[in-house]
N, C-alpha and C. Protein backbone atom coordinates (compact mmCIF):
# COMPACT_ATOMS: atom_id res chain seq x y z
N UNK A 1 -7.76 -9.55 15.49
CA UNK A 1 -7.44 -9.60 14.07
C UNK A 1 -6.19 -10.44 13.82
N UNK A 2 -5.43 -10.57 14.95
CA UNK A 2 -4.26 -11.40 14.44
C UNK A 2 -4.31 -13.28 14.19
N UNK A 3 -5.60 -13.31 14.45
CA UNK A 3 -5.96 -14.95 13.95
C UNK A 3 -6.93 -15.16 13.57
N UNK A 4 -7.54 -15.82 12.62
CA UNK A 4 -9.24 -16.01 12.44
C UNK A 4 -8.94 -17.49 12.07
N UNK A 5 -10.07 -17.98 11.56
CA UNK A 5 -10.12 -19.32 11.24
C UNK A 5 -9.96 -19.39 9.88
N UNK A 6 -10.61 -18.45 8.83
CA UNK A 6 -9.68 -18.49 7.44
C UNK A 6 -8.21 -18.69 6.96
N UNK A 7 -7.70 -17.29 7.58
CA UNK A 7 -6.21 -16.82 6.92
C UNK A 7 -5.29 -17.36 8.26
N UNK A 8 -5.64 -17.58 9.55
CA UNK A 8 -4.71 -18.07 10.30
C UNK A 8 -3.95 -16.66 10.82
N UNK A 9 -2.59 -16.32 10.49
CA UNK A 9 -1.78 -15.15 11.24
C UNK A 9 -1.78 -14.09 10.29
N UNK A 10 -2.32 -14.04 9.09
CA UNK A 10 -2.32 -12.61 8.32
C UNK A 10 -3.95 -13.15 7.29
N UNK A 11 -3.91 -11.86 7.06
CA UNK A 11 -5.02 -12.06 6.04
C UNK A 11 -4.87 -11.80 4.64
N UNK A 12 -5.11 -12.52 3.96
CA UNK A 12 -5.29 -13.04 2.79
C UNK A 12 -6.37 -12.45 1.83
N UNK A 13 -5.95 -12.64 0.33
CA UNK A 13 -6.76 -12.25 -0.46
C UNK A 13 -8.35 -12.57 -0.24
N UNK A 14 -9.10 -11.47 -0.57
CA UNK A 14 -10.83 -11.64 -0.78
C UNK A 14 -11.03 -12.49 1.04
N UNK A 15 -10.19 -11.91 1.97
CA UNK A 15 -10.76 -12.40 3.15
C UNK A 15 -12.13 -11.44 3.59
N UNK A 16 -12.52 -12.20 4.31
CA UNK A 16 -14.24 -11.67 5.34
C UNK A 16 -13.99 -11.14 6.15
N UNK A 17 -12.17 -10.89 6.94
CA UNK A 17 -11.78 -10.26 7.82
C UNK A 17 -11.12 -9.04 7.14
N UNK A 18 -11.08 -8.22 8.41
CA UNK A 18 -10.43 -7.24 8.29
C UNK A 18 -10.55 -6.13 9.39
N UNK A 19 -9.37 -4.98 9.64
CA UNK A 19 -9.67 -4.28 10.82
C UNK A 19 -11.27 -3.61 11.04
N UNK A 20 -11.74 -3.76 12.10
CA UNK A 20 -12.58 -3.63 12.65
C UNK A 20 -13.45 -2.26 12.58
N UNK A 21 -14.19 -2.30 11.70
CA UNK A 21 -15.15 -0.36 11.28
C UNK A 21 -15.46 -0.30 12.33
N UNK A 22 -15.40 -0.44 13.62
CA UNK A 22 -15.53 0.19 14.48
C UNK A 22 -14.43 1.22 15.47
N UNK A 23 -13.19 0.42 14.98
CA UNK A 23 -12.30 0.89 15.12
C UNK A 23 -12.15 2.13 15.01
N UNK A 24 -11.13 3.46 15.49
CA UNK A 24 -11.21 4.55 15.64
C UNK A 24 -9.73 4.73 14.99
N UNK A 25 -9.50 4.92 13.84
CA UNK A 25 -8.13 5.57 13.33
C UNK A 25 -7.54 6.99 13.32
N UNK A 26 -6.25 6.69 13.31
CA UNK A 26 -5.81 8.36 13.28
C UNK A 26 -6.41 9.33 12.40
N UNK A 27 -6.82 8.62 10.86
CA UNK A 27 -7.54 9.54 10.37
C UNK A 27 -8.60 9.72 10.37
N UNK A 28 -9.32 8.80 11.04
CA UNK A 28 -10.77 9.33 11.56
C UNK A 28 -10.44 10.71 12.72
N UNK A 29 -9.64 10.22 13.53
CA UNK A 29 -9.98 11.75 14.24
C UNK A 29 -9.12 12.36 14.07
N UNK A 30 -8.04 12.74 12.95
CA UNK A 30 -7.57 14.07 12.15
C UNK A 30 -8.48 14.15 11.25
N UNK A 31 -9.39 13.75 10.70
CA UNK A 31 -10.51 14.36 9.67
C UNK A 31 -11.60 15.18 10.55
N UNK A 32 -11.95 14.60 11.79
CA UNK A 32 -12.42 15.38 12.36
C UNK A 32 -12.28 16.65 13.09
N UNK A 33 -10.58 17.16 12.98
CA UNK A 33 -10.19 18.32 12.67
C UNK A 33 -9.94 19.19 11.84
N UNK A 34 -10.37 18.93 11.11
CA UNK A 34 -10.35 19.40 9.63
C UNK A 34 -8.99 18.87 8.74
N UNK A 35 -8.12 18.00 8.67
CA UNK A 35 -7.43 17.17 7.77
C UNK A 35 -8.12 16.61 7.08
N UNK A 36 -7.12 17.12 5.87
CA UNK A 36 -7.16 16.31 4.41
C UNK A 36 -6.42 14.61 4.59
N UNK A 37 -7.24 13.49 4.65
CA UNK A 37 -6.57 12.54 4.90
C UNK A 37 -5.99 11.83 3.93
N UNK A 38 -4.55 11.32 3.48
CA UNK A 38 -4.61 10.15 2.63
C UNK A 38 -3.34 9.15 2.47
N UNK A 39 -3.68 7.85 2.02
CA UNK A 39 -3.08 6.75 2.22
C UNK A 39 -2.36 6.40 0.98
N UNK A 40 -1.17 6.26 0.96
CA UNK A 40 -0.76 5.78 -0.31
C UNK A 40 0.03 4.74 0.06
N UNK A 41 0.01 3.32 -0.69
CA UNK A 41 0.89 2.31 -0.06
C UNK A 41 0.44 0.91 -0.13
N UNK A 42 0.89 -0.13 0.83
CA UNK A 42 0.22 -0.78 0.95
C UNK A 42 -0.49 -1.11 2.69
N UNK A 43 -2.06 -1.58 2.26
CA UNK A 43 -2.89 -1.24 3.42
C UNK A 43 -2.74 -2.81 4.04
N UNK A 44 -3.27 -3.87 3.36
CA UNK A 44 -2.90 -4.94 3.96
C UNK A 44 -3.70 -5.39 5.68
N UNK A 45 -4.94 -4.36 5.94
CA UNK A 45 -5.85 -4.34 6.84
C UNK A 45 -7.38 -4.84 6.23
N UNK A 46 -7.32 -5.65 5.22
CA UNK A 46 -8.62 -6.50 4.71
C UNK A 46 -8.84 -5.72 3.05
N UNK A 47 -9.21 -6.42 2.05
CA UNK A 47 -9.28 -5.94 1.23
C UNK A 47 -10.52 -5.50 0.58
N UNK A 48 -11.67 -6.02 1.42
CA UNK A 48 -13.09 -5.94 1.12
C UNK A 48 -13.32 -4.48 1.58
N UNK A 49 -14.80 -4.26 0.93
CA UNK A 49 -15.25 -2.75 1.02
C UNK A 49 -15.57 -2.75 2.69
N UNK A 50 -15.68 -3.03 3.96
CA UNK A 50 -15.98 -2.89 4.60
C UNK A 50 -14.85 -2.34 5.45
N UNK A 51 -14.05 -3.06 5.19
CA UNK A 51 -12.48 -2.81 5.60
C UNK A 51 -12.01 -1.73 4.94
N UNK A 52 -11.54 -1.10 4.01
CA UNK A 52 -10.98 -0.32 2.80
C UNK A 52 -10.88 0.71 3.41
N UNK A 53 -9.53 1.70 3.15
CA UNK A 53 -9.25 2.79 3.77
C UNK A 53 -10.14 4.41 3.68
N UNK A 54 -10.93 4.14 2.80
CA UNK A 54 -12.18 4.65 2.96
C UNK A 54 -13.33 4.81 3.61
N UNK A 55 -13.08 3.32 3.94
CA UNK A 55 -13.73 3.39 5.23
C UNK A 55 -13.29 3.31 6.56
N UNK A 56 -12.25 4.08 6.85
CA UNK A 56 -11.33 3.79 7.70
C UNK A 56 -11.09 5.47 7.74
N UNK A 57 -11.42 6.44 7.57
CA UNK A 57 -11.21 8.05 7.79
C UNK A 57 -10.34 8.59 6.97
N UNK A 58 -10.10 7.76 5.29
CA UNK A 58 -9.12 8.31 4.14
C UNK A 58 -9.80 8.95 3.23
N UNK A 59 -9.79 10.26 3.10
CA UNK A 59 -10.31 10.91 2.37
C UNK A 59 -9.78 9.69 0.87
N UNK A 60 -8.64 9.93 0.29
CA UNK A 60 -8.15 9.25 -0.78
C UNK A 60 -6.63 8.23 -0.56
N UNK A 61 -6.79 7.21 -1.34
CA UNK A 61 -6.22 6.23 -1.39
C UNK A 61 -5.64 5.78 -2.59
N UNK A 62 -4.59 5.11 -2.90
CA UNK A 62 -3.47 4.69 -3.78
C UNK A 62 -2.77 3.26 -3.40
N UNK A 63 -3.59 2.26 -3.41
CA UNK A 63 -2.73 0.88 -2.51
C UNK A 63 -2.59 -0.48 -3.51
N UNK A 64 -2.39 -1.09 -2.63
CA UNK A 64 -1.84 -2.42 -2.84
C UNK A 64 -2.74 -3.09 -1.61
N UNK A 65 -3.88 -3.60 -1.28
CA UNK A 65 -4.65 -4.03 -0.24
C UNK A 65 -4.19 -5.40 0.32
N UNK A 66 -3.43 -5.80 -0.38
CA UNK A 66 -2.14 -7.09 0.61
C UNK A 66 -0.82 -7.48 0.33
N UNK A 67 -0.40 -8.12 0.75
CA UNK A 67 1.12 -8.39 0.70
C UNK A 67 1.36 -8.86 -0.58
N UNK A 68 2.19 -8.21 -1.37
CA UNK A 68 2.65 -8.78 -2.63
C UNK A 68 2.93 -10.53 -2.88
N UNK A 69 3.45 -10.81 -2.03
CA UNK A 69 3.99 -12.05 -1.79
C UNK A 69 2.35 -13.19 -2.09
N UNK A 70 1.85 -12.62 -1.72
CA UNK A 70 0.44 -13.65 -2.19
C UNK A 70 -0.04 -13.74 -3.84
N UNK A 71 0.63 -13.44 -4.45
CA UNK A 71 0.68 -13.89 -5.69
C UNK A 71 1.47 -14.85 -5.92
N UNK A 72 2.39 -14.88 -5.41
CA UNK A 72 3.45 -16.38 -6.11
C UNK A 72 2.75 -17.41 -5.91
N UNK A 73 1.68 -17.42 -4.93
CA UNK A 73 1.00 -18.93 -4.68
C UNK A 73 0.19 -18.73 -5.79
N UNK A 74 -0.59 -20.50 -6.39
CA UNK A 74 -1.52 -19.82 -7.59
C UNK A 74 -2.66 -19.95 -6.58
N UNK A 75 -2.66 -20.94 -5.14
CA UNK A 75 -4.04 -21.15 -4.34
C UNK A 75 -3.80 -20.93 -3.13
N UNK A 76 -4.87 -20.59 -3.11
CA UNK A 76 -4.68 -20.13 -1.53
C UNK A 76 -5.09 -21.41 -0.23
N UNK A 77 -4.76 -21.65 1.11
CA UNK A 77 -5.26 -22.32 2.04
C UNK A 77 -6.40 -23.18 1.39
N UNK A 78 -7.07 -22.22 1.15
CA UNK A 78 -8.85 -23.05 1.03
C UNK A 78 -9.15 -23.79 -0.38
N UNK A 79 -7.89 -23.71 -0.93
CA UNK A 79 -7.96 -24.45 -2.51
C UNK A 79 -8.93 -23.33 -3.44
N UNK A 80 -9.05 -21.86 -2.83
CA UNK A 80 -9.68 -21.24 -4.38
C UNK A 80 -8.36 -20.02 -4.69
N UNK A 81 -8.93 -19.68 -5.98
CA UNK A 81 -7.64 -18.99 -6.33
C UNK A 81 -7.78 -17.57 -6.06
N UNK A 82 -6.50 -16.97 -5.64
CA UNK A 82 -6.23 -15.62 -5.59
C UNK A 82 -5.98 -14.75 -6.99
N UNK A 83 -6.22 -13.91 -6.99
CA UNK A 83 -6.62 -13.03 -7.36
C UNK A 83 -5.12 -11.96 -7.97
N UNK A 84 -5.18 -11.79 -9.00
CA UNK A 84 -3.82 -10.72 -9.30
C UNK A 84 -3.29 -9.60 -8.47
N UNK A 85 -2.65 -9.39 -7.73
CA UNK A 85 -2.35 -8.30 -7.10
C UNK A 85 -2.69 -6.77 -7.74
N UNK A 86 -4.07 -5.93 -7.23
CA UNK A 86 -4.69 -5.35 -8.05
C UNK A 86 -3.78 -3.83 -6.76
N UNK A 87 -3.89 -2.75 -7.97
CA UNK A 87 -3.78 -1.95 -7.32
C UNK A 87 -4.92 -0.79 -7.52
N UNK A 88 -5.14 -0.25 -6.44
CA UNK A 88 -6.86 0.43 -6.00
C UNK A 88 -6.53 2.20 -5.80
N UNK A 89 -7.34 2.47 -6.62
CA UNK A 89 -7.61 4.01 -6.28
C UNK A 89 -8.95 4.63 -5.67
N UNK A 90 -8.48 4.85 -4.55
CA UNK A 90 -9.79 4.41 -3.32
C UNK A 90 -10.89 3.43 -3.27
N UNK A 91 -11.66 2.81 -4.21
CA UNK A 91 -12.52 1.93 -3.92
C UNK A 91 -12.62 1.10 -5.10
N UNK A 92 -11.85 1.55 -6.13
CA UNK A 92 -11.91 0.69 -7.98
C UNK A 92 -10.62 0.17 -7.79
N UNK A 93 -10.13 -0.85 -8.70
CA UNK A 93 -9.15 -1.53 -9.08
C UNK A 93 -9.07 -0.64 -10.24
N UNK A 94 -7.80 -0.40 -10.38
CA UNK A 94 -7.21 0.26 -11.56
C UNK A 94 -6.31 -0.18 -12.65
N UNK A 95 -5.47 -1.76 -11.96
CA UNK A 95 -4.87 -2.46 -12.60
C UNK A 95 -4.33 -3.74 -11.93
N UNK A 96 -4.42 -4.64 -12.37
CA UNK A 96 -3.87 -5.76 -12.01
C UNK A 96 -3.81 -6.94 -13.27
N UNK A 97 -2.77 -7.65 -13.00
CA UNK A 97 -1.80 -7.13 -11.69
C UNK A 97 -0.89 -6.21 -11.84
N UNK A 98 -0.78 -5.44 -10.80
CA UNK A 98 0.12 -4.03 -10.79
C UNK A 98 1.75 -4.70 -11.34
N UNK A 99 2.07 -3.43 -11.88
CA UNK A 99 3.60 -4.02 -12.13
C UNK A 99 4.32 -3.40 -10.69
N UNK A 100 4.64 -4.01 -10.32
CA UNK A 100 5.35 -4.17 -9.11
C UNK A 100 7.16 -3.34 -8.93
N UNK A 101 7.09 -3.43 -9.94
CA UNK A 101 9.06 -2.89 -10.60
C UNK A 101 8.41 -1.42 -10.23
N UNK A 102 7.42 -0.83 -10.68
CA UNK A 102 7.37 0.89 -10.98
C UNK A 102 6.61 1.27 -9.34
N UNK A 103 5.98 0.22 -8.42
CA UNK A 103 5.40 0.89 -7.03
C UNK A 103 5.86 2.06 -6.41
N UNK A 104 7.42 2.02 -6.02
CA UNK A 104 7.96 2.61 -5.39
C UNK A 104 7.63 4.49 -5.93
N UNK A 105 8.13 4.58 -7.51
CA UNK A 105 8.45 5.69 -8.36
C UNK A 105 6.94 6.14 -8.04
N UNK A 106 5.74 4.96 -8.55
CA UNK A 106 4.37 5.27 -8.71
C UNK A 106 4.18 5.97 -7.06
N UNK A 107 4.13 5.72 -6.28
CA UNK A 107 4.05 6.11 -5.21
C UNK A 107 4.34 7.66 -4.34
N UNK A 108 5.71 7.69 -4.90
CA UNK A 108 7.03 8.50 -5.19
C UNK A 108 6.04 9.72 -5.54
N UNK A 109 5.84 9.56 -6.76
CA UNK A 109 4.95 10.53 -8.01
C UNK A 109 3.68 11.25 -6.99
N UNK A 110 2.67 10.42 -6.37
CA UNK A 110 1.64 10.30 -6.29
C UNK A 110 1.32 10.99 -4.96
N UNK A 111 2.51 10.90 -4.31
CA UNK A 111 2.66 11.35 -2.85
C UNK A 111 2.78 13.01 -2.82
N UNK A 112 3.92 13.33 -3.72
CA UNK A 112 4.53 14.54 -4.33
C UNK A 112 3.12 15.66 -4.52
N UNK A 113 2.31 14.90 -5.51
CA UNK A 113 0.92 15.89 -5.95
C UNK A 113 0.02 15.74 -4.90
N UNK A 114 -0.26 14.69 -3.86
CA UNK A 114 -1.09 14.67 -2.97
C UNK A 114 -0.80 15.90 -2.10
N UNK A 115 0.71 15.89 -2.11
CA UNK A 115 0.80 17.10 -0.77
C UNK A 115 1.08 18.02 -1.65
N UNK A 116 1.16 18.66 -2.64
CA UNK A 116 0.69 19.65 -3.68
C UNK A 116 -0.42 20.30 -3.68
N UNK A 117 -1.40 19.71 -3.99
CA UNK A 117 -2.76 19.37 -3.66
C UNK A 117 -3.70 19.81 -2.60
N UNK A 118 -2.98 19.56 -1.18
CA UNK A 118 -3.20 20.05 0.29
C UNK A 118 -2.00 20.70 0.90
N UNK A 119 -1.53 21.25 0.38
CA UNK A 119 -0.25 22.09 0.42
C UNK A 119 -0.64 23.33 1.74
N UNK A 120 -2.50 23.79 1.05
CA UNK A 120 -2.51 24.77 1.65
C UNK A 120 -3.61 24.65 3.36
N UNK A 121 -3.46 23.43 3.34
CA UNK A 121 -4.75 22.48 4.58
C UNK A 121 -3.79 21.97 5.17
N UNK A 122 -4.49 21.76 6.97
CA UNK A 122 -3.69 21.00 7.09
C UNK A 122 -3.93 19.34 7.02
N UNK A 123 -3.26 18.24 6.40
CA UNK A 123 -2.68 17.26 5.75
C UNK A 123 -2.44 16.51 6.78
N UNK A 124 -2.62 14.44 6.79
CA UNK A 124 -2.26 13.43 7.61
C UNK A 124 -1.81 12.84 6.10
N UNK A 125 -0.83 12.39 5.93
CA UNK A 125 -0.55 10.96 4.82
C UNK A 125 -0.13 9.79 5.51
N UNK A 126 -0.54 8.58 5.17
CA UNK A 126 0.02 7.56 5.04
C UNK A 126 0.74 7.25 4.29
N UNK A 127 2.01 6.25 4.41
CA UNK A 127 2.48 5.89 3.11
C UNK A 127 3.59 4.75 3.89
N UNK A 128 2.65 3.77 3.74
CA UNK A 128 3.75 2.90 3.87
C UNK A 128 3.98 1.72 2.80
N UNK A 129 5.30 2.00 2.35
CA UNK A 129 6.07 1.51 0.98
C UNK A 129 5.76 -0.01 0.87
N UNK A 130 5.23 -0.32 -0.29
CA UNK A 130 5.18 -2.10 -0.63
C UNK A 130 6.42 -2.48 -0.64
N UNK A 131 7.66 -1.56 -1.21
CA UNK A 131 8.73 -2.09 -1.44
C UNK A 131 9.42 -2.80 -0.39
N UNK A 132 10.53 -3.22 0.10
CA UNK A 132 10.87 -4.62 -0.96
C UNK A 132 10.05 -5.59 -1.03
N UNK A 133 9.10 -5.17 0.21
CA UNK A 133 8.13 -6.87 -0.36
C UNK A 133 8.48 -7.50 0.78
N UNK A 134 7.50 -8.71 0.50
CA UNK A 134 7.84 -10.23 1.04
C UNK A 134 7.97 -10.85 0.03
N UNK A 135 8.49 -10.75 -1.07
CA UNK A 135 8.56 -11.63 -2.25
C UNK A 135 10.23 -12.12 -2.16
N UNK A 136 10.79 -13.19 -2.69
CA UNK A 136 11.52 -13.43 -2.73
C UNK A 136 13.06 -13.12 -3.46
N UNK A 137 12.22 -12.31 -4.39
CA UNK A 137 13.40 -11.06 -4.97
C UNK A 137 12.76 -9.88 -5.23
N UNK A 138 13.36 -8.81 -4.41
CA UNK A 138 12.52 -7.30 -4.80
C UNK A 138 12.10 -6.63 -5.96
N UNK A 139 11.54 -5.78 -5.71
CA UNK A 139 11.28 -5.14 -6.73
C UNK A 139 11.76 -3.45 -6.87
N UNK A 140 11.71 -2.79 -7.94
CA UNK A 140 12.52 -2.11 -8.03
C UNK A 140 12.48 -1.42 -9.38
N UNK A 141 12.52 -0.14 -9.87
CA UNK A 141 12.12 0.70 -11.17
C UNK A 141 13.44 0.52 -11.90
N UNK A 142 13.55 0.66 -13.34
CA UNK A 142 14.54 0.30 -14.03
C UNK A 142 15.70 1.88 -13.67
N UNK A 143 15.25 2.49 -13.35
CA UNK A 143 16.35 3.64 -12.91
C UNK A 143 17.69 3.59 -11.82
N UNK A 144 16.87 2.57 -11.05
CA UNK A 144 17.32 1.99 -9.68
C UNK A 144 18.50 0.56 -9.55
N UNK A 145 17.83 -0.02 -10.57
CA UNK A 145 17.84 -2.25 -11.13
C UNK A 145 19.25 -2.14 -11.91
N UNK A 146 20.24 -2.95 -10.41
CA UNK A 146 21.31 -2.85 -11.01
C UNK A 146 22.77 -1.84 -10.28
N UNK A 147 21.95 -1.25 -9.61
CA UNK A 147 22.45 -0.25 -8.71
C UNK A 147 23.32 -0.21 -7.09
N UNK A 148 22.23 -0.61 -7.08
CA UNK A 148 22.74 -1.02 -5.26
C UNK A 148 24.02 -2.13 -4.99
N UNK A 149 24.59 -2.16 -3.99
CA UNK A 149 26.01 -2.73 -3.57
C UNK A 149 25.17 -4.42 -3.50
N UNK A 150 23.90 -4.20 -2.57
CA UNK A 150 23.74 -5.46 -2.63
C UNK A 150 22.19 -6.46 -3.40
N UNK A 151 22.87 -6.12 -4.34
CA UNK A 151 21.79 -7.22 -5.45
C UNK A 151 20.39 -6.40 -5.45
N UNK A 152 19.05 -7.17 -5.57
CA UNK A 152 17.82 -6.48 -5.79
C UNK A 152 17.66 -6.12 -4.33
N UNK A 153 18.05 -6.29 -3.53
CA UNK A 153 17.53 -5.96 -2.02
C UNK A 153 18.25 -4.43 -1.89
N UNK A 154 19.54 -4.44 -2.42
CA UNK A 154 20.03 -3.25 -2.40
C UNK A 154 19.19 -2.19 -3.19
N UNK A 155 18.78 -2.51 -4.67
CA UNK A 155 18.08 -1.99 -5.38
C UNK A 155 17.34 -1.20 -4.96
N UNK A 156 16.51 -1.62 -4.04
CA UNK A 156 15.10 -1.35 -3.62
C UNK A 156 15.56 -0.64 -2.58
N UNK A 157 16.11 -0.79 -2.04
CA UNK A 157 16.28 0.46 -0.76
C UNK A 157 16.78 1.66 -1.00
N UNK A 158 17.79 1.62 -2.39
CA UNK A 158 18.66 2.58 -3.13
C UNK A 158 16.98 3.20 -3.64
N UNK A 159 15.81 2.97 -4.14
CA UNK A 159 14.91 3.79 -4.04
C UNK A 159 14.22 3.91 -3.43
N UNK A 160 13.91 3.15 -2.31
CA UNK A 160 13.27 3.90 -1.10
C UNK A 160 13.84 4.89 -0.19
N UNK A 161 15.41 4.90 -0.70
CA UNK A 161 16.20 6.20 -0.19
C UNK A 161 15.74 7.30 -1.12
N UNK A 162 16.16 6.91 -2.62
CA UNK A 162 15.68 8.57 -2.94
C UNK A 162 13.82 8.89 -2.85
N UNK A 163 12.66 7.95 -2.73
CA UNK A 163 11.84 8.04 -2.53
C UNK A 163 11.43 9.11 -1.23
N UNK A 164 12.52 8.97 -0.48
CA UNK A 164 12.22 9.76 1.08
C UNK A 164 13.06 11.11 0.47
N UNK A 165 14.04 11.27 0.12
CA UNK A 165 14.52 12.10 -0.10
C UNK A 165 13.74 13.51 -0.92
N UNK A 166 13.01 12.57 -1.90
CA UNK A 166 12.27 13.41 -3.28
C UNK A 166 10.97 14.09 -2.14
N UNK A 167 10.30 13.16 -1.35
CA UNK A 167 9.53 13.50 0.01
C UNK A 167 10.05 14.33 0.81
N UNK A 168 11.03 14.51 1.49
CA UNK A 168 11.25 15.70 2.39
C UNK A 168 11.72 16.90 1.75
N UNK A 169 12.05 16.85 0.26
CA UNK A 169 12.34 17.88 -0.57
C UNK A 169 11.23 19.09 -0.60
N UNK A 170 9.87 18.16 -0.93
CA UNK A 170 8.78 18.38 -1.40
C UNK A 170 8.51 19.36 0.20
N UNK A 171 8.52 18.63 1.03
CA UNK A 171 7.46 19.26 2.47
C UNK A 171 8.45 20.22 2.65
């Protein structure tokens, strides 16, 4: 997976690649112990239905299916165009392009009721944060913007700190 002849060293919007359904994930075999599985974040392992963390042993999902940073281009490698950075609730697009400033909080929120939710099962989450990005200036909720010692990079970590924090509160 780390090269194809499309995307080269990562994969790219509406690619044909993606990790391998044959593949055996952690939450394939914590679901097969009876875990509640789920992913919130960004997945960035192919964005097509074949690939999708659904099909990958996630009961439910909350993502960003590639690197933010692939929006600033308007074309991609192959001269067709990409696509708004959509964000997916397990297998639908729900909005795009996502506002990118609120991920972290949205996430934050979403994580909180998931393990609410399975509070009383036992529970695998994913969650690994879009924030800061590969974009060239972070992103970051207006609660946060403005905050940190060092500029938007600070920003964004100043809420991916309380993001973990509001998280281990919760468990």
């Amino acid at each position: 997976m780390h090269l194809n002849p499309r995307d080269y060293h990562v994969l790219r919007p509406i690619s044909p690649y993606g990790l391998n359904p044959n593949e055996v994930t952690i939450a394939e075999a914590l679901k097969k112990l009876g875990y509640q599985t789920g992913m919130i974040g960004k997945w960035h392992l192919g964005d097509q239905a074949p690939f999708l963390p659904s099909r990958q042993g996630f009961d439910y999902f909350l993502e960003v299916p590639y690197s933010d940073d692939m929006t600033e281009r308007i074309w991609s490698r192959d001269g067709s165009h990409w696509p708004p950075l959509p964000l997916m609730l397990n297998e639908k697009v729900i909005e795009a392009p996502v506002d990118r400033d609120g991920l972290t909080k949205r996430y934050t929120e979403t994580t909180l009721d998931w393990i609410e939710e399975n509070k009383d099962d036992p529970f695998f989450l994913y969650l690994p944060q879009a924030m800061p990005g590969s974009t060239s200036t972070p992103f970051s909720s207006e609660q946060f913007r403005g905050k940190g010692k060092n500029g938007p990079w600070g920003d964004s970590i100043e809420e991916l700190d309380w993001s973990t924090g509001e998280i281990m509160r919760k468990l």
